[in-house]
N, C-alpha and C. Protein backbone atom coordinates (compact mmCIF):
# COMPACT_ATOMS: atom_id res chain seq x y z
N UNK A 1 24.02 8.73 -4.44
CA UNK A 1 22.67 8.30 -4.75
C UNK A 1 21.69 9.28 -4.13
N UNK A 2 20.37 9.40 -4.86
CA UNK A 2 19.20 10.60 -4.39
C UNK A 2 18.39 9.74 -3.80
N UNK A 3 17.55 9.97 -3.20
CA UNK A 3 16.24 9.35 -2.77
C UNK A 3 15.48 10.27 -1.94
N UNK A 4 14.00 9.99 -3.01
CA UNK A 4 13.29 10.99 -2.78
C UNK A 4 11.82 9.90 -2.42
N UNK A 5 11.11 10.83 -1.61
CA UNK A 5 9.86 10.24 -1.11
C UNK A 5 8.56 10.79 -1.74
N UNK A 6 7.05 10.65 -1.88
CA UNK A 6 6.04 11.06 -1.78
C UNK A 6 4.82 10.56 -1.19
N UNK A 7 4.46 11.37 -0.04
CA UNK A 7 3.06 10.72 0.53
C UNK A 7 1.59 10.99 -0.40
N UNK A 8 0.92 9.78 0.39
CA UNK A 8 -0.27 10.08 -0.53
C UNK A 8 -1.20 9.24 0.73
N UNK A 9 -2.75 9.85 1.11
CA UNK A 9 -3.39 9.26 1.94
C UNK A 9 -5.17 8.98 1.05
N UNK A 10 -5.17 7.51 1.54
CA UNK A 10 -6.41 7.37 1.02
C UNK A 10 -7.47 6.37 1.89
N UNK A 11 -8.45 6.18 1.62
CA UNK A 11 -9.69 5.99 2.89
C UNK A 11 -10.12 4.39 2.53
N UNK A 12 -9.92 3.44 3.32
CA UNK A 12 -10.34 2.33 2.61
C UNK A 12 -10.84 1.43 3.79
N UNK A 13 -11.41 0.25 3.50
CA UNK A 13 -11.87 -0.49 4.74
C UNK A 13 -11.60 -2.16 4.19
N UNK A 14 -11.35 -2.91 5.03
CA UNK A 14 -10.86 -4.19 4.72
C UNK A 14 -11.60 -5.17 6.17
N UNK A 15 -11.07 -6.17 5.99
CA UNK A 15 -11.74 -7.06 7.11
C UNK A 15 -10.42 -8.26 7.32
N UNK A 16 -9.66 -8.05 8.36
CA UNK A 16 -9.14 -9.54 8.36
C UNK A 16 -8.91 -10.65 8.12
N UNK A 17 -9.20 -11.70 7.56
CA UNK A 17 -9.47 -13.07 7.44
C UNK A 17 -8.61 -14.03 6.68
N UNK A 18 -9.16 -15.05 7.19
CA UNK A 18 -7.80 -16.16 6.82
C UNK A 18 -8.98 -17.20 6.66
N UNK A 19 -9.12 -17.58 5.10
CA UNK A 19 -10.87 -18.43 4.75
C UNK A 19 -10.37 -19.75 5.26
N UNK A 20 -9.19 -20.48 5.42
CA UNK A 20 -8.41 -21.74 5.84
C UNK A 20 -8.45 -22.00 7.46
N UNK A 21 -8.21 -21.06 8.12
CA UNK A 21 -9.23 -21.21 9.54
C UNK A 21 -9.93 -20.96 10.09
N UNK A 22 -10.71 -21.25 11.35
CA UNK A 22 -11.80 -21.36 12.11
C UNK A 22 -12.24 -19.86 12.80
N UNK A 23 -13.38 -19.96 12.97
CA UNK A 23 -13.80 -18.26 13.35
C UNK A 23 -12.75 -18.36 14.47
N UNK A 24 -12.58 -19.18 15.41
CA UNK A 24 -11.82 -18.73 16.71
C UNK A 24 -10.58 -18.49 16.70
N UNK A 25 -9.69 -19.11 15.35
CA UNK A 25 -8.79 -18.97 15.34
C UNK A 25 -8.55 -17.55 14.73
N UNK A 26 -9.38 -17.41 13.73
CA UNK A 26 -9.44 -15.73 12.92
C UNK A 26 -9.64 -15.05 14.11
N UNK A 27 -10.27 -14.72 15.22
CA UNK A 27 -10.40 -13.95 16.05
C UNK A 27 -8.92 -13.80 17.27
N UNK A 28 -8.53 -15.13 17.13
CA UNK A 28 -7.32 -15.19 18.16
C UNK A 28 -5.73 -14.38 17.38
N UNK A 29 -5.74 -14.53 15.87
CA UNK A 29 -4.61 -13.89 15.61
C UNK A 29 -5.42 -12.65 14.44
N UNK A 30 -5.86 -12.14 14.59
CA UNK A 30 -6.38 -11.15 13.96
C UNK A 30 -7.32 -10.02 14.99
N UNK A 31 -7.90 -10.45 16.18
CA UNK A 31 -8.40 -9.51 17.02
C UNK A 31 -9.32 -9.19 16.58
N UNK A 32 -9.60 -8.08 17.05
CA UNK A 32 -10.88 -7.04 16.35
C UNK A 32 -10.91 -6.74 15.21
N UNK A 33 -10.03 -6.64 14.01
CA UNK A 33 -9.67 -6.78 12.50
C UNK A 33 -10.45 -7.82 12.17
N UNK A 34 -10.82 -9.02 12.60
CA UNK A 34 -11.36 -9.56 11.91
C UNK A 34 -13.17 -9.51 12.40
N UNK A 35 -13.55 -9.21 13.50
CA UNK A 35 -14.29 -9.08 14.36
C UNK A 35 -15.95 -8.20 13.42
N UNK A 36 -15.40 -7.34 13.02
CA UNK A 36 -16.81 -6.72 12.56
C UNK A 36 -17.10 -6.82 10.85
N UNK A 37 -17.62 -6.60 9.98
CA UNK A 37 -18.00 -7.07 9.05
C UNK A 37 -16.86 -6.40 7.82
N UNK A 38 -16.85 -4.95 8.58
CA UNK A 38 -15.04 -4.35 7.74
C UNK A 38 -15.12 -3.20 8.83
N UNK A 39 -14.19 -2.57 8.68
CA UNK A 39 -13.48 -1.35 9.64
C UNK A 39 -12.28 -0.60 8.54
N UNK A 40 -12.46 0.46 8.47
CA UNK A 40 -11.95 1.18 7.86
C UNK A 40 -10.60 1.95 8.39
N UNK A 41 -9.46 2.58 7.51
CA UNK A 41 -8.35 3.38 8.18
C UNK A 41 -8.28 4.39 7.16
N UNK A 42 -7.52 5.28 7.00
CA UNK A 42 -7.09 5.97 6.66
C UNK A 42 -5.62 6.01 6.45
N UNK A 43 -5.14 5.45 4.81
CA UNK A 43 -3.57 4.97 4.74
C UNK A 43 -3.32 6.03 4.14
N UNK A 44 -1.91 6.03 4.59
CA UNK A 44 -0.59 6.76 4.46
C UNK A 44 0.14 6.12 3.50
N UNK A 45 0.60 6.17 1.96
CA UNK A 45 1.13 5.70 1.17
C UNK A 45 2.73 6.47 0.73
N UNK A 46 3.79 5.81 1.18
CA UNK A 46 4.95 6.30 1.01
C UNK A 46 5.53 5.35 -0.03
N UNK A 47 5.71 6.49 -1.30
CA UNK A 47 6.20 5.86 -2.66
C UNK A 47 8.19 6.56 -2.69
N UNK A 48 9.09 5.57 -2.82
CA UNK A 48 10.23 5.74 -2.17
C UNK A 48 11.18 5.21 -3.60
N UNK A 49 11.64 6.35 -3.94
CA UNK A 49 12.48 6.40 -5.57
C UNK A 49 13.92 6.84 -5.20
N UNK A 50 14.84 6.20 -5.99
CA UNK A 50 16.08 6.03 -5.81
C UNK A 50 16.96 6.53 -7.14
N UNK A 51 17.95 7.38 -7.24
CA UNK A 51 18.40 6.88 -8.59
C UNK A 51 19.60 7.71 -8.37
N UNK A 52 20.92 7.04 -8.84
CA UNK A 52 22.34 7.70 -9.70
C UNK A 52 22.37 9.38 -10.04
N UNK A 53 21.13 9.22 -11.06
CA UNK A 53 21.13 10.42 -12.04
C UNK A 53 20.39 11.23 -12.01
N UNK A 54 20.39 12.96 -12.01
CA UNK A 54 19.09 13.72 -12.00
C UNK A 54 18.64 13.77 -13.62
N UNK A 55 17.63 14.29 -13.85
CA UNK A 55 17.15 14.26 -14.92
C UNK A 55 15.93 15.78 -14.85
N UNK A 56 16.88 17.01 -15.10
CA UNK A 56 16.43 18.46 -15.16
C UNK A 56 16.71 18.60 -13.77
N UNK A 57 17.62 18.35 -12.87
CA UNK A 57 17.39 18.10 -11.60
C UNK A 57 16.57 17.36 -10.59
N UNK A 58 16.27 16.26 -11.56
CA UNK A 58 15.27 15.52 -10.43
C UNK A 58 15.21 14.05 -10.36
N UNK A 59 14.86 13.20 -9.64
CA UNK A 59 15.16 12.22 -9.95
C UNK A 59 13.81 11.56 -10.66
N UNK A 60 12.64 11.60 -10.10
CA UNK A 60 11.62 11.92 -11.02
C UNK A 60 10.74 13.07 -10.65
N UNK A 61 10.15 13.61 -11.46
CA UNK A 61 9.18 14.78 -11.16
C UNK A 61 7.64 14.46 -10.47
N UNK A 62 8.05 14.89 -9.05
CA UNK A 62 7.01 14.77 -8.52
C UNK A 62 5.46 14.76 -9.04
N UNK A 63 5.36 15.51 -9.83
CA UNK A 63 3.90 15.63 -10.62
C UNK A 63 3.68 14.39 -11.38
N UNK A 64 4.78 14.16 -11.97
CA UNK A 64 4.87 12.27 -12.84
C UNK A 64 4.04 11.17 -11.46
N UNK A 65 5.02 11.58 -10.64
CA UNK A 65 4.69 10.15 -9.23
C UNK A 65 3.22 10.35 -9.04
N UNK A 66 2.56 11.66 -9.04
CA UNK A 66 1.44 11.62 -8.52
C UNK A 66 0.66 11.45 -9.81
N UNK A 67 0.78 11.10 -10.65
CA UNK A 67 -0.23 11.30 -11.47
C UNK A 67 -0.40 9.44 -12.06
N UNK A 68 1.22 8.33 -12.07
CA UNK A 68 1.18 7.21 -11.79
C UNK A 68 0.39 6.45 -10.65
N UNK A 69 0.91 6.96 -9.49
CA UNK A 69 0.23 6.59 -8.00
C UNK A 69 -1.33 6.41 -8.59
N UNK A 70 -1.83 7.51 -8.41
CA UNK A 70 -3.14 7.75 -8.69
C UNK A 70 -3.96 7.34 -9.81
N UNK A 71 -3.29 6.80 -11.00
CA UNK A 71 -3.89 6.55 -12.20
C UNK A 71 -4.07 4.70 -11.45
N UNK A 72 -2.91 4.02 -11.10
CA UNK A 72 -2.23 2.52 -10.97
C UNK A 72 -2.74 2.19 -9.88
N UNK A 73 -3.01 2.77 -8.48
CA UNK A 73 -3.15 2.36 -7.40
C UNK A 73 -4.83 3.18 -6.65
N UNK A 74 -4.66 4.43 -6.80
CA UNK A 74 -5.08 5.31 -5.79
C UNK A 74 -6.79 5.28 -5.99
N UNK A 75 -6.53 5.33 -7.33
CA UNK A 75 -8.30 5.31 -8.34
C UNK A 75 -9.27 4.13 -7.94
N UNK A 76 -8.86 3.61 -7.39
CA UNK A 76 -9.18 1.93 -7.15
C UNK A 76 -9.27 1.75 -5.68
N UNK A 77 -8.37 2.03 -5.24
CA UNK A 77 -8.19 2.18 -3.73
C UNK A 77 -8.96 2.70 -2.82
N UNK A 78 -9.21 4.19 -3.62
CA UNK A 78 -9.68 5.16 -2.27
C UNK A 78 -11.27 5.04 -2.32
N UNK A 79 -11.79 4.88 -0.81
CA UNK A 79 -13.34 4.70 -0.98
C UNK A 79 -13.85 3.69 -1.06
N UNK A 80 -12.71 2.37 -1.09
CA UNK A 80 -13.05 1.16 -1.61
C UNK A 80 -13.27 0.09 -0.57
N UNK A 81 -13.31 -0.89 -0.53
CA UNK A 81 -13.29 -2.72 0.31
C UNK A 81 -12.37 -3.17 -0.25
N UNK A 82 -11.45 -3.46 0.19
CA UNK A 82 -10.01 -3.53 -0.10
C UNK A 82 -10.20 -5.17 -0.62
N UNK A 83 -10.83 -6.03 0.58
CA UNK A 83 -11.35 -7.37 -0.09
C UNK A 83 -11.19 -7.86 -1.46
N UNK A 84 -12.28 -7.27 -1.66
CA UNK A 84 -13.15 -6.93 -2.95
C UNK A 84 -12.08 -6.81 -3.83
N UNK A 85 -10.92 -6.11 -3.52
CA UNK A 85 -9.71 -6.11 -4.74
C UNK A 85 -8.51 -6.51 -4.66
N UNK A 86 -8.75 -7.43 -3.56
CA UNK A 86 -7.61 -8.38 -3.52
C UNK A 86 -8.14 -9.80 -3.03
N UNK A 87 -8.92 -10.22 -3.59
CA UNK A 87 -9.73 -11.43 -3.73
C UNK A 87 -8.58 -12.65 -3.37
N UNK A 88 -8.91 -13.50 -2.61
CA UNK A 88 -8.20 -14.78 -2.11
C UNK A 88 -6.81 -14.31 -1.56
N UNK A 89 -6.53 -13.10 -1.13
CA UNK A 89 -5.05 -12.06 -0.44
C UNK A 89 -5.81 -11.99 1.22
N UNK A 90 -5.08 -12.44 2.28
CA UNK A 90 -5.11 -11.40 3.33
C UNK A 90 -4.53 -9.70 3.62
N UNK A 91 -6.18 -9.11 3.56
CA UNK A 91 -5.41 -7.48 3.32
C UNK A 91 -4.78 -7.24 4.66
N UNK A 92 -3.66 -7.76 5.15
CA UNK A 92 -2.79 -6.51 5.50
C UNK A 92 -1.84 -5.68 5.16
N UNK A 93 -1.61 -4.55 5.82
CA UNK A 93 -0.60 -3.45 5.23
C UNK A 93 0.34 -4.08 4.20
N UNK A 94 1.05 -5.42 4.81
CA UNK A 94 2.43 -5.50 4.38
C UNK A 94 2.39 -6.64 2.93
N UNK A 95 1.04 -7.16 2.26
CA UNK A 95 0.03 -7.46 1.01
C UNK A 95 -0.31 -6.50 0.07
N UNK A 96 -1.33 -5.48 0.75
CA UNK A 96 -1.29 -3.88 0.36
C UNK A 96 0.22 -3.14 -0.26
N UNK A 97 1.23 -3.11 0.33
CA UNK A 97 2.50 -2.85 0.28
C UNK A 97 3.32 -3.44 -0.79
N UNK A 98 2.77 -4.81 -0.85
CA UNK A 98 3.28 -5.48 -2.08
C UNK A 98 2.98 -5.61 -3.58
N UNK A 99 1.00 -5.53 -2.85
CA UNK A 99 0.49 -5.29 -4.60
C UNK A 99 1.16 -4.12 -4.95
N UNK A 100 0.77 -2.35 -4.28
CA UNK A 100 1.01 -1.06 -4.64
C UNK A 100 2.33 -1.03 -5.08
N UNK A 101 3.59 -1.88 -4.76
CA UNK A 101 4.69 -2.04 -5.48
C UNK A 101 4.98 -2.49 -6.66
N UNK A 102 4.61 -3.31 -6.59
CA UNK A 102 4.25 -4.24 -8.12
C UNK A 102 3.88 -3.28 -9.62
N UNK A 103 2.45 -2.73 -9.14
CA UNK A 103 1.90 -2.00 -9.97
C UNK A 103 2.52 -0.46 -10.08
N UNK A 104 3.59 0.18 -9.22
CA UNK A 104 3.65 1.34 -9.64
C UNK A 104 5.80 1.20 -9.73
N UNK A 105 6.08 -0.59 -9.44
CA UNK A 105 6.87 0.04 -9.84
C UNK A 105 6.67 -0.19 -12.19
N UNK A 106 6.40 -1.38 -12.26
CA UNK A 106 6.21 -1.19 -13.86
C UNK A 106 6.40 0.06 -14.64
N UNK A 107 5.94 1.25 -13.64
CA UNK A 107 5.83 2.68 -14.37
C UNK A 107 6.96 3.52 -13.82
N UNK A 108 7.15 2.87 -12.98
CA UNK A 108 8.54 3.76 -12.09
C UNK A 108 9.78 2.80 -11.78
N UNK A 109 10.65 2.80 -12.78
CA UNK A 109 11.19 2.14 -12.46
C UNK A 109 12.45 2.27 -10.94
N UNK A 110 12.36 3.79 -10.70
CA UNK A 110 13.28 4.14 -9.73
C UNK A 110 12.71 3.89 -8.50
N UNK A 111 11.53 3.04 -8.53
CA UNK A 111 10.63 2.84 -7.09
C UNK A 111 11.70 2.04 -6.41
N UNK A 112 12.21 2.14 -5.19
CA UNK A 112 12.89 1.14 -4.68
C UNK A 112 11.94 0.54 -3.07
N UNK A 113 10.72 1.35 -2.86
CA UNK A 113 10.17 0.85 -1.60
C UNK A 113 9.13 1.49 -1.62
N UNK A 114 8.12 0.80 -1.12
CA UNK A 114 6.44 1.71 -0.63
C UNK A 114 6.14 1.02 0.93
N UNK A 115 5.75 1.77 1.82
CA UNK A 115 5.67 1.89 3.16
C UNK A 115 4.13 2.16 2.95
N UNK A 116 3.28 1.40 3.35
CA UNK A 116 2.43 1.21 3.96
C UNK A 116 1.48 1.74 5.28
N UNK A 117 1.35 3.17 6.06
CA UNK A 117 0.72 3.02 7.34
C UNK A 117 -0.71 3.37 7.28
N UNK A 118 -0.77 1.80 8.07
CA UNK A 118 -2.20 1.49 8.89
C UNK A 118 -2.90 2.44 9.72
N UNK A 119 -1.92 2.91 10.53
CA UNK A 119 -2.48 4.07 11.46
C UNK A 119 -1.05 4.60 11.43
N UNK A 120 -1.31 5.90 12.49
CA UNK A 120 0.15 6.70 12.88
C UNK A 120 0.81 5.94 13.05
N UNK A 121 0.72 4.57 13.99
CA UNK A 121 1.51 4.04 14.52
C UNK A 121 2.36 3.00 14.03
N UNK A 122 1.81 2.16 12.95
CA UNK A 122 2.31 0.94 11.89
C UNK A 122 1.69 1.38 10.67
N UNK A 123 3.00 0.73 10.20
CA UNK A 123 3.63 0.49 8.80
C UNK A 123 4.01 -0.52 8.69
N UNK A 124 3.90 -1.01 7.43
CA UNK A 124 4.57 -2.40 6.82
C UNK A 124 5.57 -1.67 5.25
N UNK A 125 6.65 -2.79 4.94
CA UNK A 125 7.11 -2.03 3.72
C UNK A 125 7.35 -3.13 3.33
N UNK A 126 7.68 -3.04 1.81
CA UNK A 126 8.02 -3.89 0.89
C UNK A 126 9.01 -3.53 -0.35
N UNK A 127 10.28 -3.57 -0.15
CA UNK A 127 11.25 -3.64 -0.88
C UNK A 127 11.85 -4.15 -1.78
N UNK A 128 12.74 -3.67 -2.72
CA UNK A 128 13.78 -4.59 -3.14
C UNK A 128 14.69 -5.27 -2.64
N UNK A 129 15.31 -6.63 -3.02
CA UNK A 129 15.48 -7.27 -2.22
C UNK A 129 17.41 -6.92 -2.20
């Protein structure tokens, strides 16, 4: 089996929240994420393809991934209030991780995982099961 990766980074800002509980409680398991009106990161999008077979040698052509990513996910994403496009969702990474799966695998079917990082330090992923 091949498995091949592609990063992709884009600029977005979100806000914590959970509309079902109380400011104190949003502040007690959410921290400073939920704290200011939005706060922005800079994500790291790892699109993670799997497959049996090459096809011209490849498993898909990198230029394909980037041009899906970016049409399905990235166009929408980058620059954006993450809120705003995931209406009644708590945006964290590992939500984020799930929509961006959803929607790019339909076009890819060799997607087997997208990794998510928040900062250098975390990531969330969302797989097949």
């Amino acid at each position: 089996m091949y498995k091949i990766c592609k990063r992709f980074t884009f600029d977005s800002s979100h806000k914590l929240w959970d509309k079902d509980l109380s400011e104190d409680e949003n502040m007690r398991i959410f921290g400073k994420c939920a704290n200011a009106p939005s706060h922005g990161h800079t994500y790291t999008c790892e699109v993670r393809l799997k497959g049996d077979t090459l096809n011209h040698g490849m498993v898909v052509n990198f230029t394909e991934i980037k041009e899906i990513v970016k049409r399905v996910v990235l166009d929408e994403f980058d620059h954006h209030f993450i809120n705003e496009l995931m209406p009644g969702q708590i945006t964290t990474a590992e939500n984020v991780a799930k929509l961006f799966y959803e929607r790019i695998k339909a076009r890819l079917p060799q997607l087997y995982a997208i990794r998510i990082w928040e900062t250098p330090n975390n990531w969330a992923e969302y797989r097949e099961s």
